[in-house]
Protein backbone atom coordinates (compact mmCIF):
# COMPACT_ATOMS: atom_id res chain seq x y z
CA UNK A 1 169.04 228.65 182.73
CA UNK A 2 171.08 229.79 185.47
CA UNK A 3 173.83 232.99 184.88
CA UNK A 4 176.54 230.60 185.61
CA UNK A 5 175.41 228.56 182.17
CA UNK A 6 174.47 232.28 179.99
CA UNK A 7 177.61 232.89 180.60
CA UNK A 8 179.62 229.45 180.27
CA UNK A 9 177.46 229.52 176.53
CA UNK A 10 178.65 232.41 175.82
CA UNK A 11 182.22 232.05 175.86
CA UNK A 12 181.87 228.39 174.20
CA UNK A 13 179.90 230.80 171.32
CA UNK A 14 182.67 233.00 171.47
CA UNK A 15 185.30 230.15 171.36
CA UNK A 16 183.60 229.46 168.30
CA UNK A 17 183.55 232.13 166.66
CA UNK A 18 187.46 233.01 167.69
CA UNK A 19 188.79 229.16 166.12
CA UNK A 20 186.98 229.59 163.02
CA UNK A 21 188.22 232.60 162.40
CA UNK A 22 192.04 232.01 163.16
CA UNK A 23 191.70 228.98 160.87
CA UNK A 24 190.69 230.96 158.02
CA UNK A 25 193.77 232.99 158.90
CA UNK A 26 195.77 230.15 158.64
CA UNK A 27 194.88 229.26 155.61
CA UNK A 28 194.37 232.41 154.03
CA UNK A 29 197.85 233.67 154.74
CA UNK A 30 199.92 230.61 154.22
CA UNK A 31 200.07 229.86 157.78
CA UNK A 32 197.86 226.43 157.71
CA UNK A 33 200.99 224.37 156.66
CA UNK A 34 199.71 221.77 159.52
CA UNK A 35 196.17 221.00 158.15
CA UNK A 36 195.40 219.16 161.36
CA UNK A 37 195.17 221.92 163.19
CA UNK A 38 192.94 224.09 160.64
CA UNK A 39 190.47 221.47 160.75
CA UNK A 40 190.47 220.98 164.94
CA UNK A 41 189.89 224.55 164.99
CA UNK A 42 186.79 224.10 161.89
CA UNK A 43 185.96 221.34 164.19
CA UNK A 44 185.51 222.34 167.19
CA UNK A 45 184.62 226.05 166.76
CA UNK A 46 181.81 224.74 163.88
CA UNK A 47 180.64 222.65 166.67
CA UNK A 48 180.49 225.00 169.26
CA UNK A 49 178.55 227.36 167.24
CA UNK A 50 176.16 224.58 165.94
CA UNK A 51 175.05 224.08 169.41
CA UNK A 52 174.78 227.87 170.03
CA UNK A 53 172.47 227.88 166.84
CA UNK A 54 170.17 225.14 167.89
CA UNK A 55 170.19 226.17 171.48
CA UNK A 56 168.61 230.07 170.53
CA UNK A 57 166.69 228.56 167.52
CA UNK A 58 168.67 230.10 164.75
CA UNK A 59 168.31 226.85 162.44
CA UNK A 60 170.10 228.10 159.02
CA UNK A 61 173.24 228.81 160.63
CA UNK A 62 172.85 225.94 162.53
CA UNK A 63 172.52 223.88 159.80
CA UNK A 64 174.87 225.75 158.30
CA UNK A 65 177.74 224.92 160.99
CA UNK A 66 176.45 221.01 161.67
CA UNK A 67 177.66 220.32 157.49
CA UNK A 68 180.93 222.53 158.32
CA UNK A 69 181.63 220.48 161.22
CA UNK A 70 180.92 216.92 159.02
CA UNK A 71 183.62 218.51 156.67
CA UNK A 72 185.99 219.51 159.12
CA UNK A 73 185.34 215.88 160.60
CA UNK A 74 185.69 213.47 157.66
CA UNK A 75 189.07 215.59 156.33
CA UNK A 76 190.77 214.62 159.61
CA UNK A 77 189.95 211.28 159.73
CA UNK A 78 191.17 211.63 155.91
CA UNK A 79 194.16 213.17 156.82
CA UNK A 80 195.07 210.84 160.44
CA UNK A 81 194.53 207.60 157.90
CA UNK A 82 196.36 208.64 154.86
């Protein structure tokens, strides 16, 4: 893997990392009043650090992110249809 793609993975990891945590902000202070965006940011950051996981091999919290993601995923199709 070139350095050019270490470090383009590591800032997607980091992206990851940085929108899951600002969603549990959100909704932990009252701030989430626009659930859309709390689950974009589950979304994409739970995806982002899915692919990290499986990428270095580190299958738990890969697993761990892919079900987050499938949450994150079928409560915004939930809340775009209701």
């Amino acid at each position: 893997m070139s350095p050019l793609s270490k470090k383009l993975l590591s800032i997607y990891g980091w992206y990851g990392t940085a929108a899951i945590l600002v969603a549990y902000f959100l909704v932990s202070f009252g701030f989430a009043g626009d659930l859309v965006i709390y689950q974009v940011l589950n979304l994409t950051g739970s995806a982002a650090l899915a692919i990290i996981g499986f990428l270095k091999k580190a299958w738990q919290p890969a697993v761990l992110e892919v079900a987050w993601a499938a949450i994150a995923m079928a409560s915004l199709i939930w809340l775009l249809i209701r």
